[in-house]
Protein backbone atom coordinates (compact mmCIF):
# COMPACT_ATOMS: atom_id res chain seq x y z
CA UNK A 1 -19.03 173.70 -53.25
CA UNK A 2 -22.77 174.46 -52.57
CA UNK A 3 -24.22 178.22 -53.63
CA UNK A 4 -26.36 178.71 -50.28
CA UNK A 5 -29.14 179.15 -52.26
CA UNK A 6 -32.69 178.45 -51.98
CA UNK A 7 -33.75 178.13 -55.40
CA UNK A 8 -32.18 178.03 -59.07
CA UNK A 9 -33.48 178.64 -62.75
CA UNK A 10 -33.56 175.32 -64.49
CA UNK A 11 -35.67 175.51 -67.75
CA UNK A 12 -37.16 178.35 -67.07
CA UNK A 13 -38.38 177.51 -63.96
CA UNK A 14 -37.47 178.01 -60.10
CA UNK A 15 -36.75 174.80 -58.88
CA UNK A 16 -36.26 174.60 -55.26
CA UNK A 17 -33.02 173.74 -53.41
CA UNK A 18 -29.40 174.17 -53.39
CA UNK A 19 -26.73 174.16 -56.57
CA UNK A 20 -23.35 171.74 -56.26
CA UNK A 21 -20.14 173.29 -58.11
CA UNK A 22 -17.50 170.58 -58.65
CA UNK A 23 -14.73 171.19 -61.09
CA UNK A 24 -16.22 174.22 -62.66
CA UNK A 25 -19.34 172.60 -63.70
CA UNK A 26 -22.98 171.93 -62.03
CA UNK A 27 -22.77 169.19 -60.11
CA UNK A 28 -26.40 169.22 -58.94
CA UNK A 29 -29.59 170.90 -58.55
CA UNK A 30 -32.39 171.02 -56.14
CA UNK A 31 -30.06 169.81 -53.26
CA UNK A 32 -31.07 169.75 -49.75
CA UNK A 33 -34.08 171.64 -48.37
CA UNK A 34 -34.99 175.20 -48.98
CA UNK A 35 -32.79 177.27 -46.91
CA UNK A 36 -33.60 180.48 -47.93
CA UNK A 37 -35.31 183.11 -50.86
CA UNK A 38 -31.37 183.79 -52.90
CA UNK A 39 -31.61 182.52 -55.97
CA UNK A 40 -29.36 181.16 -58.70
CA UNK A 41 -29.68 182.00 -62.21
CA UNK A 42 -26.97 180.99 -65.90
CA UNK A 43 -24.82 184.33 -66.24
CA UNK A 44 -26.86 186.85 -68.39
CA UNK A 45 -26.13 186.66 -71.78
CA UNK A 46 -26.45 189.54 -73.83
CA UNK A 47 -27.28 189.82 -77.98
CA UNK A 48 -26.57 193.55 -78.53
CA UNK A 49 -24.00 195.48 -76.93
CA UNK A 50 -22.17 198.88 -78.59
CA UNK A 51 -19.68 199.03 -75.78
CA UNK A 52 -19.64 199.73 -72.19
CA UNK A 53 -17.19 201.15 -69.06
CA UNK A 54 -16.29 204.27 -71.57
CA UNK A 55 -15.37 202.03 -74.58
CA UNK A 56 -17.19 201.82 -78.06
CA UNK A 57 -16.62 198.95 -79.44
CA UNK A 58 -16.39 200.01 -83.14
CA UNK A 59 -13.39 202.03 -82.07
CA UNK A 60 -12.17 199.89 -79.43
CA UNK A 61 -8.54 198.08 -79.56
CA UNK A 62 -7.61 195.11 -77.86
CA UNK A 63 -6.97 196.94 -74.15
CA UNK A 64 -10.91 198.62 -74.68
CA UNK A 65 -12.45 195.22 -75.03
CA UNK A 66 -10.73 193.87 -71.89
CA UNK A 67 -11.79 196.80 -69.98
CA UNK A 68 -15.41 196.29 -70.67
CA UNK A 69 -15.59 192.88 -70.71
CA UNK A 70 -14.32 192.69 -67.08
CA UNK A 71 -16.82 195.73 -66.48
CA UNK A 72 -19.82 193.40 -68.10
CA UNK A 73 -18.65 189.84 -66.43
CA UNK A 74 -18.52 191.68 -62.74
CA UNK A 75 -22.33 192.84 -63.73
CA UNK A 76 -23.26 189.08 -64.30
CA UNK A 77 -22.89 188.87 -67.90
CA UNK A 78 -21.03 185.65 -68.72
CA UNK A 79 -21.16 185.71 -72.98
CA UNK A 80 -22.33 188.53 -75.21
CA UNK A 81 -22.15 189.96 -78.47
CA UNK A 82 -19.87 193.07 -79.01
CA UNK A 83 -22.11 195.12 -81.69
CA UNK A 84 -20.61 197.02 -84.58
CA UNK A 85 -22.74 199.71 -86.00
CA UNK A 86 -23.04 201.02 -89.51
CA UNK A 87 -20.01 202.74 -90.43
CA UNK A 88 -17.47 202.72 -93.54
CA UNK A 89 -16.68 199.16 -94.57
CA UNK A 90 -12.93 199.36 -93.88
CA UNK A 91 -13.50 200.74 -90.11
CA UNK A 92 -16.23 197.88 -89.22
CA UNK A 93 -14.10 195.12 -90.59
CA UNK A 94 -11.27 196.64 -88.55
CA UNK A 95 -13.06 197.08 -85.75
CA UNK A 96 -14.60 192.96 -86.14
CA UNK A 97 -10.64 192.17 -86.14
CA UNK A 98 -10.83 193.20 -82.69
CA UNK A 99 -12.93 191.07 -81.54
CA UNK A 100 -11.35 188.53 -78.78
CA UNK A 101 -12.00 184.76 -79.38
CA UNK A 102 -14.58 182.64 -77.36
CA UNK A 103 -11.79 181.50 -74.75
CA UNK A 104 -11.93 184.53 -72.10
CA UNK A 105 -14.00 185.80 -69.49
CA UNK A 106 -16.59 186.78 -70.38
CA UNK A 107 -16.98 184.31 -73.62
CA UNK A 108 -17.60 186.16 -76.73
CA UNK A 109 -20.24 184.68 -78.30
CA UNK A 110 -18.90 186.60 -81.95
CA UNK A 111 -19.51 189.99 -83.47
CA UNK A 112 -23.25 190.88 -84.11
CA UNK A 113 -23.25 193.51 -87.21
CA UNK A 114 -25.80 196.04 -86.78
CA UNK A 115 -25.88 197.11 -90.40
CA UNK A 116 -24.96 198.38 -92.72
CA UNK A 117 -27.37 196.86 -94.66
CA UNK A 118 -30.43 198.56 -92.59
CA UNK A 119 -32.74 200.94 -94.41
CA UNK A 120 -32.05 204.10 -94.89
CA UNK A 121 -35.95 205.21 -93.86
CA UNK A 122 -35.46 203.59 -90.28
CA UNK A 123 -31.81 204.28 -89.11
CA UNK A 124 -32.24 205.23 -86.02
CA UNK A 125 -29.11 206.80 -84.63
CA UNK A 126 -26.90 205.28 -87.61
CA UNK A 127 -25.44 207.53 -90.03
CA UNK A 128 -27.88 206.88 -92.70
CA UNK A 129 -25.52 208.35 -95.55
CA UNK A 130 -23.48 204.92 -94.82
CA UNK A 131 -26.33 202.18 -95.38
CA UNK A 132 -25.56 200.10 -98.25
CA UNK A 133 -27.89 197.89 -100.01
CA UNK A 134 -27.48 193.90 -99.32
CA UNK A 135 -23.94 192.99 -101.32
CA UNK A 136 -22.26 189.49 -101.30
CA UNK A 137 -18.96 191.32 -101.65
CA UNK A 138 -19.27 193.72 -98.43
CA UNK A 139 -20.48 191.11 -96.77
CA UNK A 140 -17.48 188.43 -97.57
CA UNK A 141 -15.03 191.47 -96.56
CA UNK A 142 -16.89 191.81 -93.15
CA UNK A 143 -16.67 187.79 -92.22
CA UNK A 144 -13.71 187.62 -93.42
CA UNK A 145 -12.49 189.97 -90.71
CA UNK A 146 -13.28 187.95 -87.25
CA UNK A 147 -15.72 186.45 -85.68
CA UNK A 148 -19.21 187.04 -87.19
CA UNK A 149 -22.17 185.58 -84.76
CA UNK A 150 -25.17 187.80 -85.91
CA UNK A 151 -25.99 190.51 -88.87
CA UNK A 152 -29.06 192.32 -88.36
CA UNK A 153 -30.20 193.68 -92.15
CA UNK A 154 -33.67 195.42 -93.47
CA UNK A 155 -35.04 192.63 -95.51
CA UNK A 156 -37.10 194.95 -97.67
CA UNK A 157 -34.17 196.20 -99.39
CA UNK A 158 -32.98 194.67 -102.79
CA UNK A 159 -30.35 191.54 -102.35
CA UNK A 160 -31.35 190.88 -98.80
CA UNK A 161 -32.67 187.55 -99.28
CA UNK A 162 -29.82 186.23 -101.05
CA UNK A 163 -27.79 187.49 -98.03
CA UNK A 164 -29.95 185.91 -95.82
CA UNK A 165 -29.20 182.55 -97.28
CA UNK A 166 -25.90 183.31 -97.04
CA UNK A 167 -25.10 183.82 -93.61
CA UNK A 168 -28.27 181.14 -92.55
CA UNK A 169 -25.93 178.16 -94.40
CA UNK A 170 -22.85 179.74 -92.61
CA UNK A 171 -24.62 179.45 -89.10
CA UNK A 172 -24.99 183.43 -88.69
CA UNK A 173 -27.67 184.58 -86.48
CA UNK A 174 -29.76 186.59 -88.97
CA UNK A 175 -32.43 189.21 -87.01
CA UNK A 176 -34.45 191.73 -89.31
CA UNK A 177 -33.85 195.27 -87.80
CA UNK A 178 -33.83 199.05 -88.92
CA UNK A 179 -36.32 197.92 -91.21
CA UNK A 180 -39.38 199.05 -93.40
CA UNK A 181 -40.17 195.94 -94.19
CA UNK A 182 -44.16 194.97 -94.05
CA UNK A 183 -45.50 192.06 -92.86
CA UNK A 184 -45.31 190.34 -95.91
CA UNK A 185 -41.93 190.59 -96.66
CA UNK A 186 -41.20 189.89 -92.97
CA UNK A 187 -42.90 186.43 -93.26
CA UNK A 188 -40.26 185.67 -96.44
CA UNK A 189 -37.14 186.67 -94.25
CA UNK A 190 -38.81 184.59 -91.78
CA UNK A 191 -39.42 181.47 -93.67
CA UNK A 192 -35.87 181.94 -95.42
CA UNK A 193 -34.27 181.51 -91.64
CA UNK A 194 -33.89 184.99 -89.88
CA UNK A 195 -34.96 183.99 -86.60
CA UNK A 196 -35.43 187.48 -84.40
CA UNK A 197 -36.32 190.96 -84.87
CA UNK A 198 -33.94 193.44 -83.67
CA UNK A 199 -35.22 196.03 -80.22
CA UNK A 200 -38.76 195.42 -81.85
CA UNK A 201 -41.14 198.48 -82.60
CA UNK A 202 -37.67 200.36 -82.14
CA UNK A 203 -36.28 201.75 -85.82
CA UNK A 204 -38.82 199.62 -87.79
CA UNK A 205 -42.28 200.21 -89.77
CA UNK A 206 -44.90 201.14 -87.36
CA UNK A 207 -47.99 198.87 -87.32
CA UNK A 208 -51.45 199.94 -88.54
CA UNK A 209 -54.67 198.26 -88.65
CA UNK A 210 -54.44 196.65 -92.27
CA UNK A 211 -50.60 197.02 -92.51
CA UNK A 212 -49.30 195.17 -89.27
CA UNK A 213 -45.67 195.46 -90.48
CA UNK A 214 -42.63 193.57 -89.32
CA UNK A 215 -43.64 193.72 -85.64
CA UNK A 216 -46.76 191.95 -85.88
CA UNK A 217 -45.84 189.60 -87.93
CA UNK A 218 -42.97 188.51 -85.65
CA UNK A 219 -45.30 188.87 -82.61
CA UNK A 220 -47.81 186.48 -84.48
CA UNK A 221 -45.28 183.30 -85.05
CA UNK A 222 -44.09 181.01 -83.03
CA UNK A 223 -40.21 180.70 -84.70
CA UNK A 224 -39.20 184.41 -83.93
CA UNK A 225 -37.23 185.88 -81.06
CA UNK A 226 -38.20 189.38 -80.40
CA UNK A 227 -35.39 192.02 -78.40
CA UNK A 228 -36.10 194.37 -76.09
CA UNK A 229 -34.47 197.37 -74.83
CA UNK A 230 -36.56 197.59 -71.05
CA UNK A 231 -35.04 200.69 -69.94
CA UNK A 232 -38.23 202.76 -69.54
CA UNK A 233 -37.16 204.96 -72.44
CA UNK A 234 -37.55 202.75 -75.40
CA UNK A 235 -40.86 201.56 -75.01
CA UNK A 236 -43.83 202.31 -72.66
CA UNK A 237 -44.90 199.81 -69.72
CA UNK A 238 -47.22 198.58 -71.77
CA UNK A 239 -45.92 197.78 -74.90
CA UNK A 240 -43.69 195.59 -72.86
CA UNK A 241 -46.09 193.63 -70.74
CA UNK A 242 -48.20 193.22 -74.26
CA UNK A 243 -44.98 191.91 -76.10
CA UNK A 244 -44.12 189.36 -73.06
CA UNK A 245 -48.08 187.72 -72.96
CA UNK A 246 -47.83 187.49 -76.87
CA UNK A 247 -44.31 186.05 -77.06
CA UNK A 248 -43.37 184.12 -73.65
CA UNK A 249 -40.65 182.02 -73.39
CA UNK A 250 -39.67 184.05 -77.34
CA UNK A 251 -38.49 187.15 -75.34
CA UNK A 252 -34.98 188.10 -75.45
CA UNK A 253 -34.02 191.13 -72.92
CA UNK A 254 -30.74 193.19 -74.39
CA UNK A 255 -29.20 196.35 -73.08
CA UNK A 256 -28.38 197.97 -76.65
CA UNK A 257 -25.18 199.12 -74.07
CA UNK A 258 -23.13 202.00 -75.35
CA UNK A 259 -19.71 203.16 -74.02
CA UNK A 260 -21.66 205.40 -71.57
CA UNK A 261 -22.93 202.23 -69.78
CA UNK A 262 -21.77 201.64 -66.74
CA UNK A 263 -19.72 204.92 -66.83
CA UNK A 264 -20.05 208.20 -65.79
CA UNK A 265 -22.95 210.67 -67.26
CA UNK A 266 -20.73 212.75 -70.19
CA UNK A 267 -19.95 212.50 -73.72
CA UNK A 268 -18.91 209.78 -75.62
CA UNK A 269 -19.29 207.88 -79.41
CA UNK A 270 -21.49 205.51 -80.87
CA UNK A 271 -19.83 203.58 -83.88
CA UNK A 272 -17.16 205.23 -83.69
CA UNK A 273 -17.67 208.67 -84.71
CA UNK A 274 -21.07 209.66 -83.62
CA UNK A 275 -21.49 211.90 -80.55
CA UNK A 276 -23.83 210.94 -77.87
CA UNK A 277 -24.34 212.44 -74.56
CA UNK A 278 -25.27 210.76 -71.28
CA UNK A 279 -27.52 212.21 -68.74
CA UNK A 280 -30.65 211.49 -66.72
CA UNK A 281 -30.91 207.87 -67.63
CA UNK A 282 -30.67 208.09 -70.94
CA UNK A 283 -28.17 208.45 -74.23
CA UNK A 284 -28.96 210.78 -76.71
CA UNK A 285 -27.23 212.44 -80.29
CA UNK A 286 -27.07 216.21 -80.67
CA UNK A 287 -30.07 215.56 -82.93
CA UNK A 288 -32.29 214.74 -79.42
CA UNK A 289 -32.64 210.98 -80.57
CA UNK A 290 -32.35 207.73 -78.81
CA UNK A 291 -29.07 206.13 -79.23
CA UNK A 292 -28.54 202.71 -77.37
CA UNK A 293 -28.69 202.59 -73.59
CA UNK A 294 -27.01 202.66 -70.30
CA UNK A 295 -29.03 199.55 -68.98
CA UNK A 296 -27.45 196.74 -67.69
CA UNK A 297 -28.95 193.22 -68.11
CA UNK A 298 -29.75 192.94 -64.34
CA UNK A 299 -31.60 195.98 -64.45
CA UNK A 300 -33.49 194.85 -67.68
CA UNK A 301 -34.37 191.79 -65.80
CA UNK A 302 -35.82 193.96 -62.58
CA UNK A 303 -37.29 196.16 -64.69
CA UNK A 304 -39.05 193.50 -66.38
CA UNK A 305 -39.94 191.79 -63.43
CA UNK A 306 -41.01 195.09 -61.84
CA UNK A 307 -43.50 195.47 -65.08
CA UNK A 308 -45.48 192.23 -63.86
CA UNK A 309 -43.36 189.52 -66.11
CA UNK A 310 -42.94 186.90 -63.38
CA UNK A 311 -39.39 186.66 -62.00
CA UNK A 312 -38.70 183.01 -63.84
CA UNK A 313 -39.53 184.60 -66.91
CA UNK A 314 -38.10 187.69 -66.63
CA UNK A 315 -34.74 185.91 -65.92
CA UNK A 316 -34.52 183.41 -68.60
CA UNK A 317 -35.17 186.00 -70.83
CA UNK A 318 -32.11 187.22 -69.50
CA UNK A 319 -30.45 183.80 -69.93
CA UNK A 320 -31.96 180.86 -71.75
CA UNK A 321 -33.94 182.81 -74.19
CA UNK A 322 -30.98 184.66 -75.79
CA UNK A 323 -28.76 181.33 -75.41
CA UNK A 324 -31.75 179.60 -78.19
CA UNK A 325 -31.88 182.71 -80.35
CA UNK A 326 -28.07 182.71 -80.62
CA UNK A 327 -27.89 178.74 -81.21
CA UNK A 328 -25.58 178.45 -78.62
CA UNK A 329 -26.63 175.13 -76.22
CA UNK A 330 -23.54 175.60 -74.04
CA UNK A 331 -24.61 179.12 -72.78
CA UNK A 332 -27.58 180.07 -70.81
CA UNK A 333 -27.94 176.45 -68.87
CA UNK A 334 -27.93 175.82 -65.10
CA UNK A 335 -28.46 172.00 -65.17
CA UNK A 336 -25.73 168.97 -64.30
CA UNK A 337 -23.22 169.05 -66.69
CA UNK A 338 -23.38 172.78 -67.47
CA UNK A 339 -20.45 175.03 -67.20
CA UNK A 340 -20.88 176.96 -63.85
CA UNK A 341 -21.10 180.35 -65.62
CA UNK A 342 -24.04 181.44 -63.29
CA UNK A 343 -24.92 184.59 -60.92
CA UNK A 344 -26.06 184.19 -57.77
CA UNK A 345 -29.23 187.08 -56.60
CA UNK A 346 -30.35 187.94 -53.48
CA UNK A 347 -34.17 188.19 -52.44
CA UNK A 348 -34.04 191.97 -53.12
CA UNK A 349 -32.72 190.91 -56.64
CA UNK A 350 -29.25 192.47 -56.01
CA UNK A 351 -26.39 190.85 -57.38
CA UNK A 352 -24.16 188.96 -54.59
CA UNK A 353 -21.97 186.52 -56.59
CA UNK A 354 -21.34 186.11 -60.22
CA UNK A 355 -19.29 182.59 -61.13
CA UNK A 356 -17.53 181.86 -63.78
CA UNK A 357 -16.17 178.42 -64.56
CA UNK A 358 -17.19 177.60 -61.11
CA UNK A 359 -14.80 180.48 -59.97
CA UNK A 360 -15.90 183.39 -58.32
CA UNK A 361 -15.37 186.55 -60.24
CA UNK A 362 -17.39 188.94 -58.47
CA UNK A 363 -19.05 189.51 -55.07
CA UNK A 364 -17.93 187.30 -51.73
């Protein structure tokens, strides 16, 4: 089966020509002449979502996480992270048990924990009376639950490092997030193996001229993925377009998704227990603050793209870029061999087909 396409992401880059799908895989790229501006992309594949279609993942059973994960794969997101917020230690780990295995649609990359060892100076929309410091015996009760993939932490806070070392031996995904950690301290979570910063300049130290905190210090190496939330409320134009020349190919776009993602404006809960309140765009607590999005990861990639980051780009941060930060070579690939997990856009940048396992899930 060819895509009709006249172009596909491959490495980051557009490479002209049609994609084969033979037995669920990629057959071939760059097939035929180019017939046309549609373009083929890897399914999105998103680090950090709370929950989506009306369901919050820390208080979602079984039947919740199969409604938004066939809500998320017909957007074009093929593997992602459900995200547990800070919350008592018994309801997280329950809510972790509830976390499906890798084998359905979309895949489940594993659980990303989003606390609760964050600091209680930068919560954010976490209740900050449940932070805990770094402990080796909340954090053996939380893997022991399900399927761990990532643990964002403050690693300023007494115990973190040992933690760190921890869950880097065990193959976790460490990011540094919800932080007031300075640069300093950054660079020796950095060098210990947390790899990313969590929705940078978002909950975390803010930079000055001889204290460039977390943020610069991830923006100045070469070894650190740095998230995004692109939804126009998070961050200003510019911030983004100055994060993207200073990072490239090191840019990872996530939605931060909450249950009132692709749902109607209205009230719902964040972790749980928290009440947020959808309107205009944006989710907010009683409070007035930020908490997590109703973006989807095709319109962080056009809003991106729409902010100057060249399309290419702008996708594989969508795509590839996660796929690295998560250590997960099977995801984020359009290339022979690769599972045919991939969406299919149109030159308006409108979603037409999404394919998983070389079946068509979504669209014509």
């Amino acid at each position: 089966m060819r895509l009709g396409v006249g172009a596909a992401l491959v490495g980051g880059e557009l490479v002209d020509g049609d994609v084969e799908v033979v037995d669920g895989r990629v057959a071939a790229i760059g097939v035929g002449a180019p017939g046309g501006s549609w373009i083929a992309a890897p399914g999105f594949v998103d680090l950090q979502v709370n929950g989506f279609a009306g369901v919050d993942f820390s208080a979602s059973g079984e039947d919740g996480h199969a409604v938004a994960g066939a809500a998320l794969l017909a957007g074009g997101v093929t593997a992602f992270q459900p995200t547990i917020i800070t919350g008592p230690i018994d309801s997280m780990a329950a809510a972790v048990a509830q976390v499906p295995g890798p084998d359905g649609a979309p895949r489940v990359i594993g659980a990303h924990l989003e606390g609760p060892f964050i600091s209680p100076l930068r919560p954010g929309a976490h209740d900050a009376s449940l932070v805990q410091f770094p402990d080796s015996a909340t954090l053996e009760v939380l893997l022991a639950a399900g399927p761990v993939s990532q643990v964002t932490l403050a690693p300023e806070l007494p115990g973190a490092a040992a933690l760190i070392d921890a869950l880097v031996a065990r193959g976790v995904t460490v990011a540094c997030g919800h932080t007031d950690a300075d640069a300093a301290t950054a660079h020796r979570a950095f060098d210990r193996g947390a790899n990313a910063v969590s929705h940078l300049f978002n909950a975390m130290r803010r930079p000055e001229p001889r204290d460039p905190g977390i943020g610069f210090a991830a923006l100045g190496r070469e070894d650190v993925f740095v998230t995004l939330i692109v939804d126009g409320n998070h961050l200003a134009d510019d911030t983004v377009r100055t994060v993207w020349r200073a990072v490239g190919d090191r840019l990872v776009l996530i939605t931060d998704a909450v249950a009132a993602a692709g749902a109607p404006d209205g009230d719902y809960t964040l972790g749980g227990t928290l009440p947020i309140h959808s309107e205009g765009g944006a989710v907010r607590t009683p409070g007035g603050s930020l908490a997590g999005s109703i973006l989807t990861m095709l319109d962080a990639v056009r809003n991106a793209h729409a902010l100057g980051i060249p399309l290419a780009a702008a996708l594989s941060a969508a795509t590839e870029a996660p796929a690295r930060m998560a250590r997960r070579p099977d995801l984020g690939r359009l290339e022979p061999g690769a599972r045919a997990d991939l969406v299919v856009l149109d030159d308006s940048l409108n979603l037409d087909r999404v394919l998983f396992a070389g079946e068509t899930v979504a669209g014509q």
